[in-house]
PDB file of N, CA and C in Angstrom:
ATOM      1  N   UNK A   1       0.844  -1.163   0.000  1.00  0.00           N
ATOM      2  CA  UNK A   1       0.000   0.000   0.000  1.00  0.00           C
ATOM      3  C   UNK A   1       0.895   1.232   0.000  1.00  0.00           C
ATOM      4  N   UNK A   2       0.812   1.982  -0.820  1.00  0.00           N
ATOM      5  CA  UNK A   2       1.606   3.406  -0.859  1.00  0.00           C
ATOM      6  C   UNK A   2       0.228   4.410  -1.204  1.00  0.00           C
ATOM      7  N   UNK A   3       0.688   4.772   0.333  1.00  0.00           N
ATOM      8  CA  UNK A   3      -0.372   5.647   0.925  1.00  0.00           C
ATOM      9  C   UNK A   3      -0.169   7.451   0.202  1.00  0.00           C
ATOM     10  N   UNK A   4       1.391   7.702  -0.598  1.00  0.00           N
ATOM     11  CA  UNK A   4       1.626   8.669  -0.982  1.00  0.00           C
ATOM     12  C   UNK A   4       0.831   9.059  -1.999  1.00  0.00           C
ATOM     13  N   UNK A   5       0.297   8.228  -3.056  1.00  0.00           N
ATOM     14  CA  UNK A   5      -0.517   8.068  -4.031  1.00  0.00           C
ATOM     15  C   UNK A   5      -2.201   8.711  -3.452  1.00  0.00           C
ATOM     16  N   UNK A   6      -2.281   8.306  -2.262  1.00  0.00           N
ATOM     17  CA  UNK A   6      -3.617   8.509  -2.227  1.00  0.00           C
ATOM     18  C   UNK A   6      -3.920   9.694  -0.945  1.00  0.00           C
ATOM     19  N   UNK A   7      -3.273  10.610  -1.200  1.00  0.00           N
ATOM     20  CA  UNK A   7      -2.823  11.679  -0.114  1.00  0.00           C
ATOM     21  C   UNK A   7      -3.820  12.830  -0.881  1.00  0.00           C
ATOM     22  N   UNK A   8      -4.628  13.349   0.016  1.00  0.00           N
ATOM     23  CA  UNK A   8      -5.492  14.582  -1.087  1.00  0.00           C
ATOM     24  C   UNK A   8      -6.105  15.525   0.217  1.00  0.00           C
ATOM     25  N   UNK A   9      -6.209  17.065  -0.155  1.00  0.00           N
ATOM     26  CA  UNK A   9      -6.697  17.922   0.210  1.00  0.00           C
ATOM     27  C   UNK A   9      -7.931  17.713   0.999  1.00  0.00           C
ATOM     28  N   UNK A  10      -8.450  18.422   1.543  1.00  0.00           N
ATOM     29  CA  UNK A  10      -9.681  18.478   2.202  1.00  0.00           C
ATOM     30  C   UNK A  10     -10.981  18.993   0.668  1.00  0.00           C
ATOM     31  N   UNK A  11     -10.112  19.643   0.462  1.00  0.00           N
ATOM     32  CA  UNK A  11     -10.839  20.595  -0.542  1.00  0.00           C
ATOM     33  C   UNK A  11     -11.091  19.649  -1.782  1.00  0.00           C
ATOM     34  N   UNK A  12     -10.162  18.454  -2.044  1.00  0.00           N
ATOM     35  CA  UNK A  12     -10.403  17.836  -3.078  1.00  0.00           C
ATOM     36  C   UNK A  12     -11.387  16.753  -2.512  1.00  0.00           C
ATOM     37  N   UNK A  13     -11.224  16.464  -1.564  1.00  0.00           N
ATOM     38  CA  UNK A  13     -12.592  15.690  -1.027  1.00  0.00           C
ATOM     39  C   UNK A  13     -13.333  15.986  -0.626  1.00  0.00           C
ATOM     40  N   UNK A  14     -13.785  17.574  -0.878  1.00  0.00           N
ATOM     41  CA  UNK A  14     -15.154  18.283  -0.714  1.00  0.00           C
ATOM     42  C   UNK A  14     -15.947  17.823  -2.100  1.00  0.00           C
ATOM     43  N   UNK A  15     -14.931  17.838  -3.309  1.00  0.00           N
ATOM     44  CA  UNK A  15     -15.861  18.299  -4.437  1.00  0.00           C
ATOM     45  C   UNK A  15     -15.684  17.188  -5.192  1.00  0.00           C
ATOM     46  N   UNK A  16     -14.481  15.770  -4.744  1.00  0.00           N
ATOM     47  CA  UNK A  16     -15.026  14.353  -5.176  1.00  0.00           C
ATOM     48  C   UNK A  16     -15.014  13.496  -4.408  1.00  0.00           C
ATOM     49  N   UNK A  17     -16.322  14.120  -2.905  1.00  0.00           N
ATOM     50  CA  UNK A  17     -16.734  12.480  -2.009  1.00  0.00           C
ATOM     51  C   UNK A  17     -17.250  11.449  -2.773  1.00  0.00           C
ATOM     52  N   UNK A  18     -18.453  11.511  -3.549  1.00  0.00           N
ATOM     53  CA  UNK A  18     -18.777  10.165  -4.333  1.00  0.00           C
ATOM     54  C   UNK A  18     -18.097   9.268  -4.703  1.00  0.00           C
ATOM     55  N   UNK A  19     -17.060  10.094  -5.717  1.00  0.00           N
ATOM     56  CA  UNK A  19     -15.555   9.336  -6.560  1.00  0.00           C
ATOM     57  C   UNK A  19     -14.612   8.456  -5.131  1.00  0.00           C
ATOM     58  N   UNK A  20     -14.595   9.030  -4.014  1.00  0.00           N
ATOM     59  CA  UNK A  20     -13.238   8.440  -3.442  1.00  0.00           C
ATOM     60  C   UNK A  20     -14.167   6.897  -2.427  1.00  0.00           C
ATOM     61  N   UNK A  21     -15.376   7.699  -1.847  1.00  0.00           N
ATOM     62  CA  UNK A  21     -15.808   6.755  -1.439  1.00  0.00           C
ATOM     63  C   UNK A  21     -16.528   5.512  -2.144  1.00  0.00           C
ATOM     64  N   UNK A  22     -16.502   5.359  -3.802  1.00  0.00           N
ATOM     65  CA  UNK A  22     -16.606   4.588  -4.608  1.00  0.00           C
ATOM     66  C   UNK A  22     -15.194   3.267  -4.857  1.00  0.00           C
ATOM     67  N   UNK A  23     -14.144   4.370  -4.692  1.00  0.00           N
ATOM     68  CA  UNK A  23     -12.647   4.084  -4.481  1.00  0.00           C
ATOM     69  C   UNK A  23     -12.808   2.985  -3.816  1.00  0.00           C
ATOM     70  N   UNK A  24     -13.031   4.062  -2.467  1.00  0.00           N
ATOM     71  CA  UNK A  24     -12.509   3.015  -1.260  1.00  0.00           C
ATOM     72  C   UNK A  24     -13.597   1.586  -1.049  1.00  0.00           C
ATOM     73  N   UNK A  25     -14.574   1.534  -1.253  1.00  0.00           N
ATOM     74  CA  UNK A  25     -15.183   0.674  -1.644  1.00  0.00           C
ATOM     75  C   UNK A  25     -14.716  -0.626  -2.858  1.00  0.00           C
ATOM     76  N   UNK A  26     -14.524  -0.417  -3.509  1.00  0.00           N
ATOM     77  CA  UNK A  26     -13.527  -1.178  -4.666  1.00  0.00           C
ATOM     78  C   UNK A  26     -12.252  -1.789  -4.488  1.00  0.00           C
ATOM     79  N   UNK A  27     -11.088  -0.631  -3.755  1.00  0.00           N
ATOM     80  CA  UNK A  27     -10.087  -1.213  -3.842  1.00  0.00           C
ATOM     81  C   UNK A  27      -9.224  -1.276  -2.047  1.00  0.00           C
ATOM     82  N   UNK A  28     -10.429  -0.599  -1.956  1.00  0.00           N
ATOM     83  CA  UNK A  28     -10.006  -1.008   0.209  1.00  0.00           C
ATOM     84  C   UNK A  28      -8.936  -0.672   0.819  1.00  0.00           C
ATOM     85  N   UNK A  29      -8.570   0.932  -0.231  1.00  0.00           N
ATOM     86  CA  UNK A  29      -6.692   1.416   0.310  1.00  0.00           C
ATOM     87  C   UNK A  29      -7.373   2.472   0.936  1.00  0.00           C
ATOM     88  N   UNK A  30      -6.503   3.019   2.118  1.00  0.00           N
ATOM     89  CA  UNK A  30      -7.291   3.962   2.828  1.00  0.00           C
ATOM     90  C   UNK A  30      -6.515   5.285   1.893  1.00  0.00           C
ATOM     91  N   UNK A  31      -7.267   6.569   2.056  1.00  0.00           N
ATOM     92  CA  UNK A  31      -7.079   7.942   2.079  1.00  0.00           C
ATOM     93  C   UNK A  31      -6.591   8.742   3.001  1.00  0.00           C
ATOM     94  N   UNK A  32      -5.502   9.162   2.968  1.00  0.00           N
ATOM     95  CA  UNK A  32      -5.055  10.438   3.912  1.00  0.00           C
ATOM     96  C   UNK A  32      -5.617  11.601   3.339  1.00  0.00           C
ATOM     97  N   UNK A  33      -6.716  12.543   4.255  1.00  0.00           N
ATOM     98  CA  UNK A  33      -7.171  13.715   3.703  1.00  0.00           C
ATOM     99  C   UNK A  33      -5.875  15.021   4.871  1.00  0.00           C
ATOM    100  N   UNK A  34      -5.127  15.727   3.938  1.00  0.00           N
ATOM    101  CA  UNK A  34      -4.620  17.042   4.531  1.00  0.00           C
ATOM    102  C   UNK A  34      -5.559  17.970   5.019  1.00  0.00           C
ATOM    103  N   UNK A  35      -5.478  18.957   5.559  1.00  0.00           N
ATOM    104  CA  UNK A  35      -5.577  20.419   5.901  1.00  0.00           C
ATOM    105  C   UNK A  35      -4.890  21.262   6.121  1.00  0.00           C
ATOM    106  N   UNK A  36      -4.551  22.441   4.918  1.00  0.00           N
ATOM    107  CA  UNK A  36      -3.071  23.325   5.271  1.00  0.00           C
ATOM    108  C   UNK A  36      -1.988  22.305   5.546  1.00  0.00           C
ATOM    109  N   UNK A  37      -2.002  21.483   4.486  1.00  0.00           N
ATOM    110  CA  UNK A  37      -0.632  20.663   4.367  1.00  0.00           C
ATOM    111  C   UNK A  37      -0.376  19.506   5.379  1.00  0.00           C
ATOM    112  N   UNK A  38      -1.148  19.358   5.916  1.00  0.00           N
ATOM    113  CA  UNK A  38      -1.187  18.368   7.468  1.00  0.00           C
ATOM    114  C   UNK A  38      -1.777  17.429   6.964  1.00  0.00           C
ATOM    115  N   UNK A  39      -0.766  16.362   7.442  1.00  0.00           N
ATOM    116  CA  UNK A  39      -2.371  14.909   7.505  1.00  0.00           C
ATOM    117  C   UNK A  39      -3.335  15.094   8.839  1.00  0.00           C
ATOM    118  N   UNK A  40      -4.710  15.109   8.325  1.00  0.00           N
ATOM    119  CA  UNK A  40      -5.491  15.199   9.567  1.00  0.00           C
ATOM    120  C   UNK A  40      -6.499  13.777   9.870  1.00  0.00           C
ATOM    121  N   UNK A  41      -6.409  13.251   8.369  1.00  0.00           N
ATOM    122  CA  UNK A  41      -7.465  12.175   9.047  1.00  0.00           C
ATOM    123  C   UNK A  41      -7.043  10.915   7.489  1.00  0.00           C
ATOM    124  N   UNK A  42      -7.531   9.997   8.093  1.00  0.00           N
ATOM    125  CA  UNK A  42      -7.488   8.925   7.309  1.00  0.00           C
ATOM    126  C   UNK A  42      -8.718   8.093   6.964  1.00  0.00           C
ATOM    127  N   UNK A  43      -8.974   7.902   5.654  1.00  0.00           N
ATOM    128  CA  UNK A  43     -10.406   7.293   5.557  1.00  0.00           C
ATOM    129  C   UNK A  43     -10.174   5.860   4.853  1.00  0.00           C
ATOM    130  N   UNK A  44     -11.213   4.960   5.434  1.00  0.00           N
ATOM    131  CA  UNK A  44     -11.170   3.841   4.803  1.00  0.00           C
ATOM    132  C   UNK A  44     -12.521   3.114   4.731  1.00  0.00           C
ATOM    133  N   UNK A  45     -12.861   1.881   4.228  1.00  0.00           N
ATOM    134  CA  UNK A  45     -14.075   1.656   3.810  1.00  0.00           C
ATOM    135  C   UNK A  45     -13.948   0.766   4.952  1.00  0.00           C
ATOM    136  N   UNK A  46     -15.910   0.986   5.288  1.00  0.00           N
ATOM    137  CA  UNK A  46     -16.420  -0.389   6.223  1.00  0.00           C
ATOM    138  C   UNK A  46     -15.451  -1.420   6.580  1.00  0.00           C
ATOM    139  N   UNK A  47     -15.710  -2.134   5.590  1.00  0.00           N
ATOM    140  CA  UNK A  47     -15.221  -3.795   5.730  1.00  0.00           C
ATOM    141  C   UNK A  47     -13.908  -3.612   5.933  1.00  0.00           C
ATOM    142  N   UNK A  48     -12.906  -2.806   5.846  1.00  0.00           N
ATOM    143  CA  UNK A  48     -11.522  -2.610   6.722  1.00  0.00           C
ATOM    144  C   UNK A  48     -11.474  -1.933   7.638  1.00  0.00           C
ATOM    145  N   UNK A  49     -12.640  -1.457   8.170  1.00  0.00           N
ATOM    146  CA  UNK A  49     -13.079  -0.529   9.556  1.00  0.00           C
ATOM    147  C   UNK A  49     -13.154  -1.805  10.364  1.00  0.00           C
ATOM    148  N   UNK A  50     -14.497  -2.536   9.859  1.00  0.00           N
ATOM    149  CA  UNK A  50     -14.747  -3.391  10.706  1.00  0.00           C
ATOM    150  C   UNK A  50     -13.717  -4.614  10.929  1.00  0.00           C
ATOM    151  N   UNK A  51     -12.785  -4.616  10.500  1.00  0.00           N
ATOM    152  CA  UNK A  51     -12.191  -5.737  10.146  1.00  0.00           C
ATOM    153  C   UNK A  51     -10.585  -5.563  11.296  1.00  0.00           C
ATOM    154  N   UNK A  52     -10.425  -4.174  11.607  1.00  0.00           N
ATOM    155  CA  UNK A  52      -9.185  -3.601  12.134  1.00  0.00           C
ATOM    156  C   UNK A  52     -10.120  -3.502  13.959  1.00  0.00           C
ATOM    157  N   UNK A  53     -11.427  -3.284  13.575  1.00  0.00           N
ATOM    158  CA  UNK A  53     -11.962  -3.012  15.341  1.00  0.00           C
ATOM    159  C   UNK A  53     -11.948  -4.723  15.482  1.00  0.00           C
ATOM    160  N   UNK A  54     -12.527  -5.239  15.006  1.00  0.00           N
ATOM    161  CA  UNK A  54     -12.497  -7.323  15.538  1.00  0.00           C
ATOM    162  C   UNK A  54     -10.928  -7.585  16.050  1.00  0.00           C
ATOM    163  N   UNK A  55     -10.133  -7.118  14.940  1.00  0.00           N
ATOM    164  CA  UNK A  55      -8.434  -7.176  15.751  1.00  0.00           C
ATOM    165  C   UNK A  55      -7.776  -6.715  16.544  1.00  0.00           C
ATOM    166  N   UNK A  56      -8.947  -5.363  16.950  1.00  0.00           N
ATOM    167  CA  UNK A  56      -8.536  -4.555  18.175  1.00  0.00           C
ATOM    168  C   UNK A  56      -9.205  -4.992  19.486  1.00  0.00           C
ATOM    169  N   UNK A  57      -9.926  -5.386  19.384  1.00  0.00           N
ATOM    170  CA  UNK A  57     -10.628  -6.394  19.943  1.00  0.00           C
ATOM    171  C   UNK A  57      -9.997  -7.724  20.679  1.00  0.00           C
ATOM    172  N   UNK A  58      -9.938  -8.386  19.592  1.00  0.00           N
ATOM    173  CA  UNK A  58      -8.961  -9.757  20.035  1.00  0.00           C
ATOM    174  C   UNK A  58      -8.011  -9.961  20.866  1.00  0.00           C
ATOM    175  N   UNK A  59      -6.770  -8.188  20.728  1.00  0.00           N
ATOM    176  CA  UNK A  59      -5.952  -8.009  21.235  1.00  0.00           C
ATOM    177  C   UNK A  59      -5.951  -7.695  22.595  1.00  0.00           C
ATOM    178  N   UNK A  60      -7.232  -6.760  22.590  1.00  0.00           N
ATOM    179  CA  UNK A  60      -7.616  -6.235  24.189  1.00  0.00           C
ATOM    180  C   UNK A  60      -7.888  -7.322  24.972  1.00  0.00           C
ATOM    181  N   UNK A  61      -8.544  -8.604  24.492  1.00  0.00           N
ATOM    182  CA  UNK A  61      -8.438  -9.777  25.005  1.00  0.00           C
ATOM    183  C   UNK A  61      -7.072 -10.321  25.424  1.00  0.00           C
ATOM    184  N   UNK A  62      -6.551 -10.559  24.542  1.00  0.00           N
ATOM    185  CA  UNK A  62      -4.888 -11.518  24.669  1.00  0.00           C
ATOM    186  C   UNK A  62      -4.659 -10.213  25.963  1.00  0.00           C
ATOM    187  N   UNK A  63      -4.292  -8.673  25.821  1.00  0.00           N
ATOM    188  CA  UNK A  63      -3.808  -8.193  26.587  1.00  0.00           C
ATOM    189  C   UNK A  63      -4.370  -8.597  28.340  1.00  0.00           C
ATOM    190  N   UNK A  64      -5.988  -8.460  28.552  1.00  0.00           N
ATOM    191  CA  UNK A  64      -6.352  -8.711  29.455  1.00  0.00           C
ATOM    192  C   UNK A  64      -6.071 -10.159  30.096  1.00  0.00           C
ATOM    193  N   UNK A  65      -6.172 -11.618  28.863  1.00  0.00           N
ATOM    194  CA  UNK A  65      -5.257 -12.480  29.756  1.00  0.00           C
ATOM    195  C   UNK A  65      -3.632 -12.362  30.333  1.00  0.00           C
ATOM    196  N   UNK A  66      -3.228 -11.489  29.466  1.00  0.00           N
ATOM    197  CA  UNK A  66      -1.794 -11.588  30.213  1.00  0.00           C
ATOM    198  C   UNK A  66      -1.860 -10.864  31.197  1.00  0.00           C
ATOM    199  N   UNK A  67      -2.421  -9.950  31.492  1.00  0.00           N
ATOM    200  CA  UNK A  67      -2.349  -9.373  32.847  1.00  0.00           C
ATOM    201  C   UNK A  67      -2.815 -10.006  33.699  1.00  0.00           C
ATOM    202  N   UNK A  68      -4.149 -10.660  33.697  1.00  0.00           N
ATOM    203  CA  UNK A  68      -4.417 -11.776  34.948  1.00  0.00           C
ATOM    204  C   UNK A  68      -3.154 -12.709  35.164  1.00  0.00           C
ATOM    205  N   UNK A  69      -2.499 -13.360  34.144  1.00  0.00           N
ATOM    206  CA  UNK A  69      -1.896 -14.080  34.334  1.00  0.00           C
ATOM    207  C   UNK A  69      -0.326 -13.545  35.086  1.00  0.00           C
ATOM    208  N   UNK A  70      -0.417 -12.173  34.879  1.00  0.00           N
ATOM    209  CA  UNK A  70       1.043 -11.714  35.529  1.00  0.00           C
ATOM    210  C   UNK A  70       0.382 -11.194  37.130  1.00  0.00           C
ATOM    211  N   UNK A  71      -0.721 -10.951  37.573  1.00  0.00           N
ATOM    212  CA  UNK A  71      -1.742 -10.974  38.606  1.00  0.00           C
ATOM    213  C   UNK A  71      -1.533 -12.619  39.257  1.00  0.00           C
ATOM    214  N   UNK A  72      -1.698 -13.126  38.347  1.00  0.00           N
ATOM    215  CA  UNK A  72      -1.404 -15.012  39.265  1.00  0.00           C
ATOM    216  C   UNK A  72      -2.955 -15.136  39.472  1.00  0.00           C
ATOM    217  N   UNK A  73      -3.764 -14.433  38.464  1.00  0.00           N
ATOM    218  CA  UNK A  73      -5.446 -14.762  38.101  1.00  0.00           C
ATOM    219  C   UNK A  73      -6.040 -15.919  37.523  1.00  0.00           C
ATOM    220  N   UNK A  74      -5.269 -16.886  37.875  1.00  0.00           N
ATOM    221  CA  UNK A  74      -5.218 -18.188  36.603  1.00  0.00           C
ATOM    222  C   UNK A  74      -5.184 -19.419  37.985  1.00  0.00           C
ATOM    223  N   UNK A  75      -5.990 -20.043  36.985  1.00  0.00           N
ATOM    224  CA  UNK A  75      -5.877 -21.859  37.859  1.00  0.00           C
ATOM    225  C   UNK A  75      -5.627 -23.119  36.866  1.00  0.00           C
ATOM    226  N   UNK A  76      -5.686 -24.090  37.240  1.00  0.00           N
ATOM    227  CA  UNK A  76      -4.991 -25.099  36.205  1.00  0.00           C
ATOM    228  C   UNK A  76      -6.458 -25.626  35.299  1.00  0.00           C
ATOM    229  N   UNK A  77      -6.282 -25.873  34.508  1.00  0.00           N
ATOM    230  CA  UNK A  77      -7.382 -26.410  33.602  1.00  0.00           C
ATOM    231  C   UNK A  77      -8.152 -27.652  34.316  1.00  0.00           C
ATOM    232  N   UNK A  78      -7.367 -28.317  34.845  1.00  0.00           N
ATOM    233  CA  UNK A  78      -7.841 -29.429  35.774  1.00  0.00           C
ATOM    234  C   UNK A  78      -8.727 -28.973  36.998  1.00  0.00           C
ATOM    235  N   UNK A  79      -8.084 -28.436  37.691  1.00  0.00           N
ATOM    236  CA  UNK A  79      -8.850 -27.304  38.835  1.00  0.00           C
ATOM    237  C   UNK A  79     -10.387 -26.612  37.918  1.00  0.00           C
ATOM    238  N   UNK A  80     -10.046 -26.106  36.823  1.00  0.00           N
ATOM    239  CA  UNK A  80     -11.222 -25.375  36.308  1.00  0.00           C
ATOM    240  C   UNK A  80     -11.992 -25.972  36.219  1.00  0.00           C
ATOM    241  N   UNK A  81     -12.089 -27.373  35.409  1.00  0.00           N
ATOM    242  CA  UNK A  81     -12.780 -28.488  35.064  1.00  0.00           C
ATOM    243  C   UNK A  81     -13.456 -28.688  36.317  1.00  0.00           C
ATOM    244  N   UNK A  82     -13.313 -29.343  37.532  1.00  0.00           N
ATOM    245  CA  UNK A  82     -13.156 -30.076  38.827  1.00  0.00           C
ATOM    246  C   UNK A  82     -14.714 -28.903  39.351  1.00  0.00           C
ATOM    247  N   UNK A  83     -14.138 -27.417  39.385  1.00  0.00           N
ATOM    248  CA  UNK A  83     -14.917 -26.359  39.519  1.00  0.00           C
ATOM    249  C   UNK A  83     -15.977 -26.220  38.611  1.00  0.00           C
ATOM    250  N   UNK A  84     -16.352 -26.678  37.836  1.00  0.00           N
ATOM    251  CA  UNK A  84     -17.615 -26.381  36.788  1.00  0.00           C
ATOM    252  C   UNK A  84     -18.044 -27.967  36.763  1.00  0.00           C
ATOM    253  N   UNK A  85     -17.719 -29.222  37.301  1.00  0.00           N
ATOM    254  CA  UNK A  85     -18.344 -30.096  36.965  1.00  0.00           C
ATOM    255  C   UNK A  85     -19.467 -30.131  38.486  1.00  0.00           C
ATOM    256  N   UNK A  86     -18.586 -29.230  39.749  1.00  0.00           N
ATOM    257  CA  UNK A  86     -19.523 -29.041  40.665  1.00  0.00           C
ATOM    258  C   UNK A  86     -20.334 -28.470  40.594  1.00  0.00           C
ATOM    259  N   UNK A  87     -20.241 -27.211  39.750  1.00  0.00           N
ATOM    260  CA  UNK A  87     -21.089 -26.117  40.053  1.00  0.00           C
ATOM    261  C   UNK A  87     -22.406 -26.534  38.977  1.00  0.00           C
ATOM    262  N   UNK A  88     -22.263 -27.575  37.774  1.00  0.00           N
ATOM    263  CA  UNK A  88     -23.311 -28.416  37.438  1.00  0.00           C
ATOM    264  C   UNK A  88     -23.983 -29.231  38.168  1.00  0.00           C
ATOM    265  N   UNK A  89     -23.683 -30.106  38.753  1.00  0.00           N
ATOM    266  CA  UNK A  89     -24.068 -30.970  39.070  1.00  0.00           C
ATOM    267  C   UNK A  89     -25.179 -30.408  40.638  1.00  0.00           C
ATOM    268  N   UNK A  90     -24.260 -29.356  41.128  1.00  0.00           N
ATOM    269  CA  UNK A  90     -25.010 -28.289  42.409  1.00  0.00           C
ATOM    270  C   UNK A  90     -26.847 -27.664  41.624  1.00  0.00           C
ATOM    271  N   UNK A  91     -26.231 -27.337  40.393  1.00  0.00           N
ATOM    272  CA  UNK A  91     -27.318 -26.749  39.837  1.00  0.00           C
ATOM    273  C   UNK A  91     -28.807 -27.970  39.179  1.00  0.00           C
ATOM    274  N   UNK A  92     -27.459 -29.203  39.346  1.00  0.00           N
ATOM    275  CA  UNK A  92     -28.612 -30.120  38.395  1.00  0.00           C
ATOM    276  C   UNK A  92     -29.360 -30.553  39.708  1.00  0.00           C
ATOM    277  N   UNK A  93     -29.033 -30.315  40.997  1.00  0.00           N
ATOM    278  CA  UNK A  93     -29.561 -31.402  42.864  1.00  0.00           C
ATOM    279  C   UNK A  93     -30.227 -30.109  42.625  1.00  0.00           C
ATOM    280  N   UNK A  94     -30.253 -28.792  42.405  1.00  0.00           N
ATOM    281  CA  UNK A  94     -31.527 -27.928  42.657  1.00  0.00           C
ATOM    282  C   UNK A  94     -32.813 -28.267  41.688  1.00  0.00           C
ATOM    283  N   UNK A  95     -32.840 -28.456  40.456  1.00  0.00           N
ATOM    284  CA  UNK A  95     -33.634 -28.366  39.730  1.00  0.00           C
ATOM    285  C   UNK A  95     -34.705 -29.889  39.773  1.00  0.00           C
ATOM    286  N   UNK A  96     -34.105 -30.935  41.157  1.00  0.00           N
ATOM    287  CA  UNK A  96     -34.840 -32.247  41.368  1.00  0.00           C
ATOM    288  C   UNK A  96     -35.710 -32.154  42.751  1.00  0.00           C
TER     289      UNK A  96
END
């Protein structure tokens, strides 16, 4: 992706939104829009919106297990097991 190619004014994406967001739809490269020479924002279509939040996502996960696990928030899979076959079986002596 060479993002230099697709670098444009504010002003040029005043007067061709249709055209770029047709673009980005098609070929799924994002847009850097300037202002007074600045990059200020970056645009990209849906399906690589949605596709970058699911991976931001995932990560906030992985991050949150490693912190329990550097916490010492963790038990052995065996232990876990042992713990949910009670807490069934507790729930199945209520429901008789």
């Amino acid at each position: 992706m060479k993002l230099a190619s697709r670098v444009r004014s504010i002003s040029y994406l005043k007067a061709n939104a249709a055209q770029i967001v047709d673009e980005l739809a098609e070929d799924r490269e994002p847009w850097v829009i300037t202002q007074n020479g600045d990059a200020k924002a970056v645009l990209i279509d849906i399906a690589s919106y949605e596709e970058s939040q699911e991976t931001l996502a995932l990560l906030k996960i992985i991050a949150l297990g490693n912190k329990q696990i550097e916490e010492g928030k963790v038990r052995s899979a065996k232990k876990a097991i042992a713990e949910l076959r009670a807490s069934l079986k507790k729930e199945g002596d209520k429901q008789r």
